[in-house]
N, C-alpha and C. Protein backbone atom coordinates (compact mmCIF):
# COMPACT_ATOMS: atom_id res chain seq x y z
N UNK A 1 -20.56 36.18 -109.09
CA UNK A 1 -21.99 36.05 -109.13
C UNK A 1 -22.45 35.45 -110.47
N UNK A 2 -21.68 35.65 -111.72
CA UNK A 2 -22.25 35.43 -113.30
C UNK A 2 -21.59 34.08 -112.78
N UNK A 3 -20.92 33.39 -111.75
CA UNK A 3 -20.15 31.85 -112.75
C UNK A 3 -21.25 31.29 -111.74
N UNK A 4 -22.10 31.70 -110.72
CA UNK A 4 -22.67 30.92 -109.56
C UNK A 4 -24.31 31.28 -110.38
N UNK A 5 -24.66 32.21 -111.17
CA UNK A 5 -25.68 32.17 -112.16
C UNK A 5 -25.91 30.96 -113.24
N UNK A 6 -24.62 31.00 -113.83
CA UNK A 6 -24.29 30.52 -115.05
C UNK A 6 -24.25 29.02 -114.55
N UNK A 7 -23.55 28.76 -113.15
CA UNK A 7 -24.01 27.02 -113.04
C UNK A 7 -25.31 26.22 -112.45
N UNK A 8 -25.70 27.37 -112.25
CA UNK A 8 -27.75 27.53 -112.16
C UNK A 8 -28.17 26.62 -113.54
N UNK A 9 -28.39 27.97 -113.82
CA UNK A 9 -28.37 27.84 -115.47
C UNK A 9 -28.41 26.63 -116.23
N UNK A 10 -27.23 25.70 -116.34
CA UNK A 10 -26.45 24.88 -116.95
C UNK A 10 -27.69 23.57 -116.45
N UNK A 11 -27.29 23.77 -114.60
CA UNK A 11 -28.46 22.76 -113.67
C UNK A 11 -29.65 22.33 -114.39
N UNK A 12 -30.84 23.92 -114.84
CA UNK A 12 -31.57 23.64 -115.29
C UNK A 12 -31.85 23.29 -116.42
N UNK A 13 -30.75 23.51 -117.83
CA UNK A 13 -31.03 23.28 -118.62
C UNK A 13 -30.53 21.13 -118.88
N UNK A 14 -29.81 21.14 -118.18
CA UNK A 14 -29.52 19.21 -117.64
C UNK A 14 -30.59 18.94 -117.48
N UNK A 15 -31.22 19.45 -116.58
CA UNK A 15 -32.93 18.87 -116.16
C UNK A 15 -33.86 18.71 -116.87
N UNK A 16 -33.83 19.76 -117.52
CA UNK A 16 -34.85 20.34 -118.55
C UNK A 16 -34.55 18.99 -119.97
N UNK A 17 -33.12 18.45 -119.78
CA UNK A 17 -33.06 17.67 -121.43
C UNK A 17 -33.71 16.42 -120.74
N UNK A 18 -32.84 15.99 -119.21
CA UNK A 18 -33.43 14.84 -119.10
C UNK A 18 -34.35 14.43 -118.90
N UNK A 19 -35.65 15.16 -118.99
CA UNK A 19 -37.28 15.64 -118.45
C UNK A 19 -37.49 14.91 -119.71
N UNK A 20 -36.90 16.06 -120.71
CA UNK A 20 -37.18 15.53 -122.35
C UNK A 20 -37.58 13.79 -122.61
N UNK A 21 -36.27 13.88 -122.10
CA UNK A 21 -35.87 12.49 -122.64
C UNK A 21 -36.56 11.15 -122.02
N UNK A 22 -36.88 11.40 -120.60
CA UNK A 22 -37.79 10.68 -119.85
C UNK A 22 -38.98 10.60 -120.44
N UNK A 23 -39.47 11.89 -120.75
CA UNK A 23 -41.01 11.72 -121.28
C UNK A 23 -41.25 10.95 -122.77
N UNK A 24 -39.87 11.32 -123.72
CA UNK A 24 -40.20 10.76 -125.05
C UNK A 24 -40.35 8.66 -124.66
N UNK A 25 -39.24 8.73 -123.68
CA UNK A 25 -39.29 7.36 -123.34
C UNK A 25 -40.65 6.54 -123.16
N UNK A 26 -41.50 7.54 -121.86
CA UNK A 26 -42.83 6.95 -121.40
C UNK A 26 -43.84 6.68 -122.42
N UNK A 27 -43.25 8.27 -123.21
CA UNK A 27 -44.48 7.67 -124.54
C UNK A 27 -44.26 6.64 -125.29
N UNK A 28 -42.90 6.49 -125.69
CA UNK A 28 -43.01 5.09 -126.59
C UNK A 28 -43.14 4.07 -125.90
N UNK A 29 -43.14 3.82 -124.51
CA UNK A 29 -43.73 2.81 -123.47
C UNK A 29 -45.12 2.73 -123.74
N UNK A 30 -45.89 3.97 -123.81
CA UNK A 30 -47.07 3.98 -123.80
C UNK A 30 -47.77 3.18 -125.04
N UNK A 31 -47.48 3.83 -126.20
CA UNK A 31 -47.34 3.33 -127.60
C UNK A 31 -46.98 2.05 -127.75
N UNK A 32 -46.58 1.24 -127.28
CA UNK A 32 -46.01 0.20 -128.16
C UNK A 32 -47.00 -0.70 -126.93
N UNK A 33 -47.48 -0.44 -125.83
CA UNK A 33 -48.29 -1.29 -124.80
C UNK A 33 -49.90 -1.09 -125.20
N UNK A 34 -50.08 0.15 -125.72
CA UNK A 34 -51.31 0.57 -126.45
C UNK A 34 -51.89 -0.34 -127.47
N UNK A 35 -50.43 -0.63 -128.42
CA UNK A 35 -50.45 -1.21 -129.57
C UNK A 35 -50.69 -2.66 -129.42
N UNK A 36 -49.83 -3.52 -128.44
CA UNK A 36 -50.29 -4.77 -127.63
C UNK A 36 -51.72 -5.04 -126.97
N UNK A 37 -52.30 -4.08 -126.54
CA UNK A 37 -53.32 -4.23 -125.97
C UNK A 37 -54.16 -4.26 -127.05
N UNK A 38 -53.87 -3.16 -127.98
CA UNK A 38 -55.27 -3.75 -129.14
C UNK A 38 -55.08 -4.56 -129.68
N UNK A 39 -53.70 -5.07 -130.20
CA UNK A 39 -53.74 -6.14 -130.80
C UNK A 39 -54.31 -7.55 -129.95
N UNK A 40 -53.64 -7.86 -128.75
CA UNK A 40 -54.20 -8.90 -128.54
C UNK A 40 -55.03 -9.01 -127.75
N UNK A 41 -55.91 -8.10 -127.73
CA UNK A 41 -57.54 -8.29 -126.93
C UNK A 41 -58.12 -8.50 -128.80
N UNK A 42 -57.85 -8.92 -129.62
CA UNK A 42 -58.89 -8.45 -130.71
C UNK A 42 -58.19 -10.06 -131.59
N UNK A 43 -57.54 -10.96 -130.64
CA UNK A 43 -57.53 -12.43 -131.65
C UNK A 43 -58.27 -12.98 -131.84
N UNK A 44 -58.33 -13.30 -132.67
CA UNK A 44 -59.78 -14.66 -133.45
C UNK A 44 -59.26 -15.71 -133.94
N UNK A 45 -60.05 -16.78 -134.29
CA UNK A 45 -59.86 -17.92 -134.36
C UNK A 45 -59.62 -18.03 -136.30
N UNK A 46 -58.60 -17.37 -137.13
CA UNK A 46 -58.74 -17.89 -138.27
C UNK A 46 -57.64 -18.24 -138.44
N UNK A 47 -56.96 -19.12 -139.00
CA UNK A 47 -56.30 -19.61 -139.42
C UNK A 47 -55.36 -19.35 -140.95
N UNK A 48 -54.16 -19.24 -141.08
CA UNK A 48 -54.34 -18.67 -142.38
C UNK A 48 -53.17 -19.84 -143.25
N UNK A 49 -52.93 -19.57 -144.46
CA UNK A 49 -51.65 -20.21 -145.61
C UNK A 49 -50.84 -19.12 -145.26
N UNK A 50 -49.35 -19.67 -145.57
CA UNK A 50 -48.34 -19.06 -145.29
C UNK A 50 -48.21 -19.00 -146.77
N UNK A 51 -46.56 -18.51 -147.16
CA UNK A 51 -46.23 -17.75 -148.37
C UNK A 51 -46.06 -19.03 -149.55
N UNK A 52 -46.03 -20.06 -148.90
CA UNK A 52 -46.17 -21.34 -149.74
C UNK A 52 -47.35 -22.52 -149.41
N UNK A 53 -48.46 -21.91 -149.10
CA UNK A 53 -49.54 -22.24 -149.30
C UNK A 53 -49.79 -23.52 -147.95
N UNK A 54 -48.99 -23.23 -147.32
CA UNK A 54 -49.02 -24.60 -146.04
C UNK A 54 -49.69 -23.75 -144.82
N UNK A 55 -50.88 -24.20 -144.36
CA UNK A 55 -51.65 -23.96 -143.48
C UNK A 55 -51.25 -23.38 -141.83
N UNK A 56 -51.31 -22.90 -141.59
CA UNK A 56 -51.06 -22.17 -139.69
C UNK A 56 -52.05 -21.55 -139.29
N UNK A 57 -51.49 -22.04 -137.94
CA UNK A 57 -52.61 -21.66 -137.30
C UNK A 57 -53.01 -20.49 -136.93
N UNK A 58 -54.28 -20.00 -136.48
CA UNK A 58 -54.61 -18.75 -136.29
C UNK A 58 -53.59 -18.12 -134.74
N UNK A 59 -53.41 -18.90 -133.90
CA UNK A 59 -51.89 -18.12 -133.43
C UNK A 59 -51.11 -19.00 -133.56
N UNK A 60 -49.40 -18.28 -133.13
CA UNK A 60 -48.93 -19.55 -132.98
C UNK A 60 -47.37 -18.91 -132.96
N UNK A 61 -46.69 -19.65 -132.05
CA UNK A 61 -45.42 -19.10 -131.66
C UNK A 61 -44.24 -20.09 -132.57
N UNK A 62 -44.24 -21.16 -132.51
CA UNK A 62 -44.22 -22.28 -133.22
C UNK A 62 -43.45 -22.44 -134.57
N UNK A 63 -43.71 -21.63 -135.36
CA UNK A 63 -43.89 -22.14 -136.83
C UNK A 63 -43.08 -20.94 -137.34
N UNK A 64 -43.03 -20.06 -136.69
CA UNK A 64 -41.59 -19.08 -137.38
C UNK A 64 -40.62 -18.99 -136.55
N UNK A 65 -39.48 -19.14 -136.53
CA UNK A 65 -38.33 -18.69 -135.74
C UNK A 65 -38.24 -17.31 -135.56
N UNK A 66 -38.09 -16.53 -136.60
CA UNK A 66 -38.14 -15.49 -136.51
C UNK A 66 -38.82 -14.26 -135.55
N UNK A 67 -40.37 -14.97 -135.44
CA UNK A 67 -41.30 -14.41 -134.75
C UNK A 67 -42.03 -14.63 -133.47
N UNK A 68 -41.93 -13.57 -132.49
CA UNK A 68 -41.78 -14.10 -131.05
C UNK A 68 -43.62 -14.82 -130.59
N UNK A 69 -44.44 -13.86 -131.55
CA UNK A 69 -45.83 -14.56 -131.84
C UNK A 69 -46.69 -13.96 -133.41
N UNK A 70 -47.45 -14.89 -133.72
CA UNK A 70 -47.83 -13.96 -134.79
C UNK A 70 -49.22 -15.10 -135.02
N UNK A 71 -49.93 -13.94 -135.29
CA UNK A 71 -51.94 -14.40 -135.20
C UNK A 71 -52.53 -13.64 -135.78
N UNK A 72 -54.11 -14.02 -135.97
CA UNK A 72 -54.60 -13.16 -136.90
C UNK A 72 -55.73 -12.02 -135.53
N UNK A 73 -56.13 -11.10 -135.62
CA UNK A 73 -57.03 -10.47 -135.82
C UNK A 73 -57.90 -9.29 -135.99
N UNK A 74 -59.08 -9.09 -135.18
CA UNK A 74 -60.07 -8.28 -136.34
C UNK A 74 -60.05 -6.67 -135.67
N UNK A 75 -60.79 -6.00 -136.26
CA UNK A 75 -60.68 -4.96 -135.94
C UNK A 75 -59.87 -4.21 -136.90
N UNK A 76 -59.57 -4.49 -137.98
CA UNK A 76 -58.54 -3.60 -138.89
C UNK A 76 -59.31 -2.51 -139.80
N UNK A 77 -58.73 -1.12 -139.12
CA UNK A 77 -59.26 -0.17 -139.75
C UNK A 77 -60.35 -0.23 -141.35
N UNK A 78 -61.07 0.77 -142.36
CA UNK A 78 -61.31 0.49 -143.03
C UNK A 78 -62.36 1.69 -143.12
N UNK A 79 -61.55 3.29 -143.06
CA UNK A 79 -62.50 4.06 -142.83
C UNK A 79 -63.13 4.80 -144.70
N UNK A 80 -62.51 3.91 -145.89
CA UNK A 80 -63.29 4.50 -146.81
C UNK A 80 -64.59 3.20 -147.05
N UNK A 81 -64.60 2.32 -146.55
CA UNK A 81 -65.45 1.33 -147.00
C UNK A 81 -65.43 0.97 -147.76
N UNK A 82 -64.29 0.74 -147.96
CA UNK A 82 -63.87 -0.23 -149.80
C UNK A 82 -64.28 -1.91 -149.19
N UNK A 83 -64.23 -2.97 -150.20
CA UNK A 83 -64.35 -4.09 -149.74
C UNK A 83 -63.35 -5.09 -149.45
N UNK A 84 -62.43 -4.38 -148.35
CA UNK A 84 -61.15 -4.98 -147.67
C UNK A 84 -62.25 -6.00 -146.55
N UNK A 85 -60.80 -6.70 -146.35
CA UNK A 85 -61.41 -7.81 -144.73
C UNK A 85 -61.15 -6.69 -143.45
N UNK A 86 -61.68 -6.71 -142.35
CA UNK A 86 -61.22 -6.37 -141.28
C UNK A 86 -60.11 -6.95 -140.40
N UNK A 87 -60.14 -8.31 -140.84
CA UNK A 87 -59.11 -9.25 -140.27
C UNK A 87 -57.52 -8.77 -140.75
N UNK A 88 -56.66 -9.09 -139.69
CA UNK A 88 -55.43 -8.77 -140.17
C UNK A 88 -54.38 -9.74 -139.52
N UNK A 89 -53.00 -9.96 -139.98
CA UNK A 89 -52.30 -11.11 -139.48
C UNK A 89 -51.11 -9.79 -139.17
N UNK A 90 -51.17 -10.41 -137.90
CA UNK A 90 -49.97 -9.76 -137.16
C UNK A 90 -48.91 -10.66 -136.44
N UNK A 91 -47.35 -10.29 -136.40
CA UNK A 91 -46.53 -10.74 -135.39
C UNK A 91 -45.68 -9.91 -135.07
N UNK A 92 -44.55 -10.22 -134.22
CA UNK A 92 -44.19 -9.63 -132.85
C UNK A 92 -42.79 -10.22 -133.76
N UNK A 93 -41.91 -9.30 -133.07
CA UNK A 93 -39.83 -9.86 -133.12
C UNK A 93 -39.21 -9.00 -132.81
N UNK A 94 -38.50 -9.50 -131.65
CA UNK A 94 -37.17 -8.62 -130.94
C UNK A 94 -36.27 -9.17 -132.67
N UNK A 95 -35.30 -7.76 -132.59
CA UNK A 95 -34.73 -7.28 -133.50
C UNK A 95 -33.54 -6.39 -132.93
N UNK A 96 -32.20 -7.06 -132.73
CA UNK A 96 -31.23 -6.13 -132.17
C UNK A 96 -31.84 -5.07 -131.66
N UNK A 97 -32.50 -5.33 -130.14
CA UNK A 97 -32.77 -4.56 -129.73
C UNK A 97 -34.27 -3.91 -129.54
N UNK A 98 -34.72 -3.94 -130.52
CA UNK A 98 -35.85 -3.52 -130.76
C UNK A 98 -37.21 -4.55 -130.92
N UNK A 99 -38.26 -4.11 -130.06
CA UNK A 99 -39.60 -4.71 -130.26
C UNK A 99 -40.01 -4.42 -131.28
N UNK A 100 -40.48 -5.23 -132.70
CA UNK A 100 -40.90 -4.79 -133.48
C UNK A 100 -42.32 -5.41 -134.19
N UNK A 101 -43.44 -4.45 -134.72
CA UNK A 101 -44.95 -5.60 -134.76
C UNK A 101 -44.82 -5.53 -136.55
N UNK A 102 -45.11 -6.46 -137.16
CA UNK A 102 -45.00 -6.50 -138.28
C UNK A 102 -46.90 -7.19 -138.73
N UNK A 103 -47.32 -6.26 -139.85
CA UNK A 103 -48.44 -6.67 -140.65
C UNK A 103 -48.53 -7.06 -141.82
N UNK A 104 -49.19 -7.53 -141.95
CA UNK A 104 -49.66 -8.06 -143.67
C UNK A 104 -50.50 -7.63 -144.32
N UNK A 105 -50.66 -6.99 -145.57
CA UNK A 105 -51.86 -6.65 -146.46
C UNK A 105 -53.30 -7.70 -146.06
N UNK A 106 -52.58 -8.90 -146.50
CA UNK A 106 -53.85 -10.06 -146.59
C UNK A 106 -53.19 -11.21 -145.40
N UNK A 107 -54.23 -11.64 -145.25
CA UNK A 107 -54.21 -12.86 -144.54
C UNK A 107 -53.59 -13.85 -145.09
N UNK A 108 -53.83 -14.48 -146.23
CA UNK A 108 -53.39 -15.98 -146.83
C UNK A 108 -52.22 -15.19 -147.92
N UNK A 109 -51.01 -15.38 -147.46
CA UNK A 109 -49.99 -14.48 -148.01
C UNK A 109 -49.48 -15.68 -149.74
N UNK A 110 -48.97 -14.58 -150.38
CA UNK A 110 -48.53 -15.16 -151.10
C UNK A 110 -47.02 -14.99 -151.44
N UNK A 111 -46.03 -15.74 -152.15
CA UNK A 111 -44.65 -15.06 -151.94
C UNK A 111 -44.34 -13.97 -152.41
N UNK A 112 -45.04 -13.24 -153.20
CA UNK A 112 -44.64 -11.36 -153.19
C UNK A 112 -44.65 -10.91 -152.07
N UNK A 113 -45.60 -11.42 -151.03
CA UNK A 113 -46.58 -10.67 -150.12
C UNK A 113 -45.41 -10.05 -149.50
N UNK A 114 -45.41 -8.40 -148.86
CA UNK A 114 -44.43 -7.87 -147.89
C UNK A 114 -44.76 -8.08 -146.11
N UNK A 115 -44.44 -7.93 -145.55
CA UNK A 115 -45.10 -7.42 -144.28
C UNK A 115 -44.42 -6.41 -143.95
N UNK A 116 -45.67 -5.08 -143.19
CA UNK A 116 -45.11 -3.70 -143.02
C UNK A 116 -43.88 -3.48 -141.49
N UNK A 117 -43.32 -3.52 -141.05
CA UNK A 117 -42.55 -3.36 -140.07
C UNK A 117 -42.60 -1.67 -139.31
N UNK A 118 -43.42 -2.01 -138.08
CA UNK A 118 -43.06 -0.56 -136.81
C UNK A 118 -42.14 -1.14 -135.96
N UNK A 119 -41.30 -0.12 -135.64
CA UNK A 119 -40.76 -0.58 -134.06
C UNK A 119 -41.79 0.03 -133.01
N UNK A 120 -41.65 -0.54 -132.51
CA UNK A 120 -42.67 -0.26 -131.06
C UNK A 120 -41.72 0.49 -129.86
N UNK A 121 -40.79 -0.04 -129.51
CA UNK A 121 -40.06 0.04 -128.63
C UNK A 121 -38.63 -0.34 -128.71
N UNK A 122 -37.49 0.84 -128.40
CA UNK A 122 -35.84 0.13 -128.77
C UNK A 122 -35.54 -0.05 -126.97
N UNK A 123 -34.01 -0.52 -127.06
CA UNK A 123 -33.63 -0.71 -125.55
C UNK A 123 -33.86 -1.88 -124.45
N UNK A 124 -34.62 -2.90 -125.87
CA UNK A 124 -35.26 -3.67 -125.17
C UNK A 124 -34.16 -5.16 -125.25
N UNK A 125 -33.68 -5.89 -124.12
CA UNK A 125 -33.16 -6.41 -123.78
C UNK A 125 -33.92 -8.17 -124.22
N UNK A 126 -34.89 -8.49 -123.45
CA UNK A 126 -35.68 -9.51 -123.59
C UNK A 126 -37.27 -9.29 -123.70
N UNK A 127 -38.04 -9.90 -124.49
CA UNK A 127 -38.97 -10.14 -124.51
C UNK A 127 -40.10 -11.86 -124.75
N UNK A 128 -40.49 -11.75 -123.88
CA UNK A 128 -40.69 -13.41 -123.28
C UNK A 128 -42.69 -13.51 -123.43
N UNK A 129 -43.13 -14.97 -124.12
CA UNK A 129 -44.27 -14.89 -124.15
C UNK A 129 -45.07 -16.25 -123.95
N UNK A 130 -45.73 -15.79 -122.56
CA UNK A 130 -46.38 -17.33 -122.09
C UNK A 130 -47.64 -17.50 -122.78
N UNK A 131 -48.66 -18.64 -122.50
CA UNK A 131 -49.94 -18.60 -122.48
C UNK A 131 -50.02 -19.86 -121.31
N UNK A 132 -51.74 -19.62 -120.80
CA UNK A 132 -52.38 -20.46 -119.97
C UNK A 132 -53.66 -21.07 -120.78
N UNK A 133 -53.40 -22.25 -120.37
CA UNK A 133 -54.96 -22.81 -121.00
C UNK A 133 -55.96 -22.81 -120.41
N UNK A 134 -56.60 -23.81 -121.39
CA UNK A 134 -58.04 -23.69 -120.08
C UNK A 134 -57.87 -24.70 -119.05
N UNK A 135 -56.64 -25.15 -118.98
CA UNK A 135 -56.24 -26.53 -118.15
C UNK A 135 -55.89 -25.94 -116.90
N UNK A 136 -55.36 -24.28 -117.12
CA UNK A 136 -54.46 -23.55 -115.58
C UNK A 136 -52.77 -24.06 -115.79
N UNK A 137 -53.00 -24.88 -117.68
CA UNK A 137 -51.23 -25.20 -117.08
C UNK A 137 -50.80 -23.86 -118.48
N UNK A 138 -49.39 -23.47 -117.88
CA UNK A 138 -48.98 -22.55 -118.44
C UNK A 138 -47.79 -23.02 -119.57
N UNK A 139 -48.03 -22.73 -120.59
CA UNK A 139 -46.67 -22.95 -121.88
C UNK A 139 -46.19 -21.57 -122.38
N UNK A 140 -44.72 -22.27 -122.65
CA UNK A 140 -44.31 -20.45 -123.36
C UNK A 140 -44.14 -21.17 -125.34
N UNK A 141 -45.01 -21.96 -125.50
CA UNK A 141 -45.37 -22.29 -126.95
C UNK A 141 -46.36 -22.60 -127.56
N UNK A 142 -47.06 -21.89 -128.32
CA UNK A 142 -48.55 -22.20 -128.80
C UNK A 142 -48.69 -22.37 -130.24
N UNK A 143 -49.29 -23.16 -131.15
CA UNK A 143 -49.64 -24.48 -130.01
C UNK A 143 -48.74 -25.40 -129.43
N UNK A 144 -49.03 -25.82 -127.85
CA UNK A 144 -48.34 -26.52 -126.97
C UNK A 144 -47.85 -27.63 -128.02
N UNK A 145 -46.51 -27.72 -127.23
CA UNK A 145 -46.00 -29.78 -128.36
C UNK A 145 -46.95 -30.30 -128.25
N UNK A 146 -46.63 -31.11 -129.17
CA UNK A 146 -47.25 -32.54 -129.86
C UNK A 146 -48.54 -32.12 -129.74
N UNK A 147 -49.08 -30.99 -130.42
CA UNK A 147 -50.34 -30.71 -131.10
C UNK A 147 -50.41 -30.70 -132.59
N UNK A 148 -50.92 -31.56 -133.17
CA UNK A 148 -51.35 -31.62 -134.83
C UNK A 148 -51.71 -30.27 -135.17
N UNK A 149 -51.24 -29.83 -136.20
CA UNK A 149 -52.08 -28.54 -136.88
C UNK A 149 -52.98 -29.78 -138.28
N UNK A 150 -53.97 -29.44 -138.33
CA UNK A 150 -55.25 -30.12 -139.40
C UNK A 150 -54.40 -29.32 -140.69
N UNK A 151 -55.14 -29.98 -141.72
CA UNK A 151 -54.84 -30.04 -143.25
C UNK A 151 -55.68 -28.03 -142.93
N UNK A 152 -56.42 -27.88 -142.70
CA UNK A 152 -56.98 -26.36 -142.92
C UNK A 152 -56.67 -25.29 -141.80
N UNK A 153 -55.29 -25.85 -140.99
CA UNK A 153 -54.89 -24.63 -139.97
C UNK A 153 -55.23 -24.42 -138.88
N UNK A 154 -56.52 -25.58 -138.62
CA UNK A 154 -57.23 -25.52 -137.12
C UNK A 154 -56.25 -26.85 -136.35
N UNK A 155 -56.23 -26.75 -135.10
CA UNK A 155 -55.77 -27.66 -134.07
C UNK A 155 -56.85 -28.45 -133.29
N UNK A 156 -56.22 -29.37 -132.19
CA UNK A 156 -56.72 -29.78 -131.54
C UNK A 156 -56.30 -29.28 -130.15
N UNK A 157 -55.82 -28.30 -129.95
CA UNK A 157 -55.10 -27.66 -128.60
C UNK A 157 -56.04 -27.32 -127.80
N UNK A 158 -55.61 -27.11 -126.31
CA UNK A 158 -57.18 -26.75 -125.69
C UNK A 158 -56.95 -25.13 -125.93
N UNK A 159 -57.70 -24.32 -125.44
CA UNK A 159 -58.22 -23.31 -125.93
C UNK A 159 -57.43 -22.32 -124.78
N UNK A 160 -56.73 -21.30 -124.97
CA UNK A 160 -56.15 -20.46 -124.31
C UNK A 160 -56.73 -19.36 -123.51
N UNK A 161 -56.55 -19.46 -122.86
CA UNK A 161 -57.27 -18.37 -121.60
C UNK A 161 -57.11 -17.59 -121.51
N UNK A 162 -55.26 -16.88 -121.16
CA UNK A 162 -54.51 -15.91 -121.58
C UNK A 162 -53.15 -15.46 -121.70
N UNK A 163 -52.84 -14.84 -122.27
CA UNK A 163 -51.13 -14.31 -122.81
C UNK A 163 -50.83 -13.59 -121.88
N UNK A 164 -49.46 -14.07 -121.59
CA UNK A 164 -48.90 -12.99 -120.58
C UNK A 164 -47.39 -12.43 -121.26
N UNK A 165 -47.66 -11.70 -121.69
CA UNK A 165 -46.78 -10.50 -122.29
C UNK A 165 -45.44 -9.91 -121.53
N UNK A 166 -43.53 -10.54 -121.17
CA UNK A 166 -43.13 -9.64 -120.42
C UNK A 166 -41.83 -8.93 -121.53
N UNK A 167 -41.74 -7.38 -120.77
CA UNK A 167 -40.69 -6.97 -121.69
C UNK A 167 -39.75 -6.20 -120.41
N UNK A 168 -38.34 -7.07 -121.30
CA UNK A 168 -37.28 -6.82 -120.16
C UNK A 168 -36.62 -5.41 -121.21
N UNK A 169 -36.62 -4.04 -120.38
CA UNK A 169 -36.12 -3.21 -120.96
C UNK A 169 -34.87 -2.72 -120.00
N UNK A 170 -33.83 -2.09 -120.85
CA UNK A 170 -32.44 -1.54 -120.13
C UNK A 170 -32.61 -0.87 -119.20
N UNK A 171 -33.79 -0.02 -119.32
CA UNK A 171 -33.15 1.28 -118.61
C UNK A 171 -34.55 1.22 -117.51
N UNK A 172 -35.74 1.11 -117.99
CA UNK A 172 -36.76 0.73 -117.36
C UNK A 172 -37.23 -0.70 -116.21
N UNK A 173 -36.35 -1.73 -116.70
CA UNK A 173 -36.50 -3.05 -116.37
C UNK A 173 -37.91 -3.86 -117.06
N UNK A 174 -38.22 -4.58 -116.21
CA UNK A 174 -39.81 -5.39 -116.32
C UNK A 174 -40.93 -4.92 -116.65
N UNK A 175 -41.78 -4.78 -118.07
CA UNK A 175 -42.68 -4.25 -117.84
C UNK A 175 -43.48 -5.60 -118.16
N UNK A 176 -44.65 -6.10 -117.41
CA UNK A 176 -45.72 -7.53 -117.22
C UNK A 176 -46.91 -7.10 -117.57
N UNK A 177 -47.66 -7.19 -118.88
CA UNK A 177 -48.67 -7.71 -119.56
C UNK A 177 -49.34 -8.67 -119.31
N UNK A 178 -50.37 -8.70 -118.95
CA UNK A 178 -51.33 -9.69 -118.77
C UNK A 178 -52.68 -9.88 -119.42
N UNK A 179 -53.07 -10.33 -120.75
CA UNK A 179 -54.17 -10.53 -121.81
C UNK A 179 -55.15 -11.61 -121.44
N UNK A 180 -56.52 -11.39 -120.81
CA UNK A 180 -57.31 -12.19 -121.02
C UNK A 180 -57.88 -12.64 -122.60
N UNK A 181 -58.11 -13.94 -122.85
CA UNK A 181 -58.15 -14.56 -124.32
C UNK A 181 -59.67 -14.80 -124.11
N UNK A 182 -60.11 -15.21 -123.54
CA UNK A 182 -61.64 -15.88 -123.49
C UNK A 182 -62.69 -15.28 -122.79
């Protein structure tokens, strides 16, 4: 009777970890899609200097290897009311594994400048990032080829409609983001 107790027992406490472990999962699903959603419902049109003073654009997939997208915008905390910007430059990079969003103090960086690094999400296999214009045609590079970036960071690209966000995870599979821009 104690070994037909005892593998009760054992049953529930298996259940009980992998419950755990499911839920810590959903939340950092939750979290790191939370974190996407504010970030890119909140892009604006500024443009910024990179760490050697050469102009980019206010988004742009383009211009770093490193980074799967990276743009500026607003909405950045600022609850003592000091005289910070609200604006903030953010990007995105799979990282062995890991989704990770990286920020900047300032916008127009200089070469000290750091950027802060969260992971958002580990386990993650692929992460892939389109946009649609206002044309209905879809690119996975912004700005689309053979668009000029101007001497001050602005383009001539047509104007993006919206990002579609996908993240291929191990254990979860497909999760599909879809960002209206305009």
């Amino acid at each position: 009777m104690a070994v037909m107790a005892y593998g009760g027992l054992q049953n529930v406490i298996d259940n009980s970890q992998s419950s755990k472990q499911a839920l810590n999962r959903l939340q950092q699903l939750q979290k790191c899609v939370s974190v996407l959603n504010r970030d890119l419902l909140q892009i604006i049109p500024r443009p910024i200097r990179d760490e050697f003073g050469n102009p980019q654009p206010a988004l742009s997939t383009a211009t770093n290897l490193d980074y799967l997208i990276e743009f500026t915008r607003s909405g950045r905390p600022n609850p003592t009311s000091a005289a910070l910007s609200t604006l903030q430059r953010v990007a995105y990079q799979l990282e062995d594994g890991k989704f990770i969003r990286l920020q900047w103090p300032h916008l127009d960086r200089t070469q000290e400048t750091e950027s802060r690094k969260s992971i958002l999400i580990d386990d993650v296999e692929d992460v892939t990032i389109s946009f649609l214009d206002e044309n209905n045609e879809s690119h996975t590079q912004w700005p689309p080829l053979n668009i000029v970036t101007n001497a001050d960071g602005t383009t001539d690209s047509p104007d993006q409609k919206a990002i579609e966000v996908t993240i291929l995870l191990k254990d979860w599979g497909e999760i599909r983001r879809l960002y209206a821009t305009q």
